[in-house]
Each structure stands twice: as C-alpha cells, then as structure tokens.
Protein backbone atom coordinates (compact mmCIF):
# COMPACT_ATOMS: atom_id res chain seq x y z
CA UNK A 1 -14.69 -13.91 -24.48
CA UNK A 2 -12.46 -12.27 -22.44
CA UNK A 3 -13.37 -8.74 -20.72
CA UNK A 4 -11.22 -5.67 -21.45
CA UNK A 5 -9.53 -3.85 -18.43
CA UNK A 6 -7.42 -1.40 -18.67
CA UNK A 7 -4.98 -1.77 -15.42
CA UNK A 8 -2.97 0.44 -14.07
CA UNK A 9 0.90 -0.41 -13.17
CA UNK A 10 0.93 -0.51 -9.47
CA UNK A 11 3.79 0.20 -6.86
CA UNK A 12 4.24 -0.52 -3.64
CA UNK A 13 6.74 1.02 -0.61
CA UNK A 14 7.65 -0.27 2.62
CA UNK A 15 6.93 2.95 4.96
CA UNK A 16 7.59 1.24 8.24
CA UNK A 17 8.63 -2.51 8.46
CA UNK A 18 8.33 -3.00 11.75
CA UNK A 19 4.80 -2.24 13.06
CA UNK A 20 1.78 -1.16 11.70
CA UNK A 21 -1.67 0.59 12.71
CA UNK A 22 -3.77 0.77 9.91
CA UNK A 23 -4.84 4.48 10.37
CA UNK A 24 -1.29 5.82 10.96
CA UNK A 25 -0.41 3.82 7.62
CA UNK A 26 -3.19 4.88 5.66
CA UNK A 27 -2.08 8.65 6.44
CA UNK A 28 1.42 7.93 6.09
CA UNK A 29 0.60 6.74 2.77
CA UNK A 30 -1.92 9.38 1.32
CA UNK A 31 0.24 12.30 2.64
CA UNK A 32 3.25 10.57 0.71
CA UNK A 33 1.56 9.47 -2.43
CA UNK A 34 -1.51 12.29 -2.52
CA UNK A 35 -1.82 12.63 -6.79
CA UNK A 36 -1.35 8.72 -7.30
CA UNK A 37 -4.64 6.90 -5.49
CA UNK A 38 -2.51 5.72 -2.51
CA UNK A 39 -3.83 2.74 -0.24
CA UNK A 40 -2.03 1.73 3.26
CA UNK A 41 -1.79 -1.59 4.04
CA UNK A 42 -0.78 -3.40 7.06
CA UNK A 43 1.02 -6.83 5.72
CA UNK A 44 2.00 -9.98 7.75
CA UNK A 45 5.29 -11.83 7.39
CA UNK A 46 5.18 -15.23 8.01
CA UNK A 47 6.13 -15.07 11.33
CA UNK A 48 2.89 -12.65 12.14
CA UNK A 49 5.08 -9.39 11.82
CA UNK A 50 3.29 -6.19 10.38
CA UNK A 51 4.63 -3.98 8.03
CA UNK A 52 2.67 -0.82 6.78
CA UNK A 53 2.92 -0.98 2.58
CA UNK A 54 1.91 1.71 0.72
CA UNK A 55 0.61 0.78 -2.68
CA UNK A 56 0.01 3.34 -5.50
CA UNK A 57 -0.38 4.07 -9.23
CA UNK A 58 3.45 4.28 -10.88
C-alpha cells in the first residue's frame, strides 16, 4: 500500500548566482515570495560555487 500525499507543485528562482549567505538568502527569498511558503537555499555547483535559490509553492 502506497501512502497518499497530496504535493504541492514547487518552483524555484535563482536570486543571486554568484554568492550566497544563507540569512541574506533566506530574507531575500521570504520578502520576494511572502504568500507562497518560501525557503532560501544556498546551492553548490560542481565546482563549489554558491548560488542562493529560492524555492516556493507555484
């Protein structure tokens, strides 16, 4: 048996892709994306690079 879950379509925008601090991006991202349970991330590239990626309900 397989459990229900009813997901939500996520999105996700690049808010700066060339540094991140997790704080700044975090803000960034709930001050952008308030109404739509925002999360900042900071992601790696493979070459160790942080971007800060805002993810949110579409």
């Amino acid at each position: 048996m397989v459990p229900y879950a009813s997901a939500q379509n996520r999105c996700q925008e690049v808010l700066d892709p060339n540094s991140c601090t997790l704080n700044d991006c975090q803000k960034a991202c709930y001050e952008k994306h308030t109404t739509q349970q925002p999360r900042g991330e900071c992601i790696a590239d493979a070459n160790f690079k942080y971007s800060c990626i805002c993810f949110f309900n579409c």
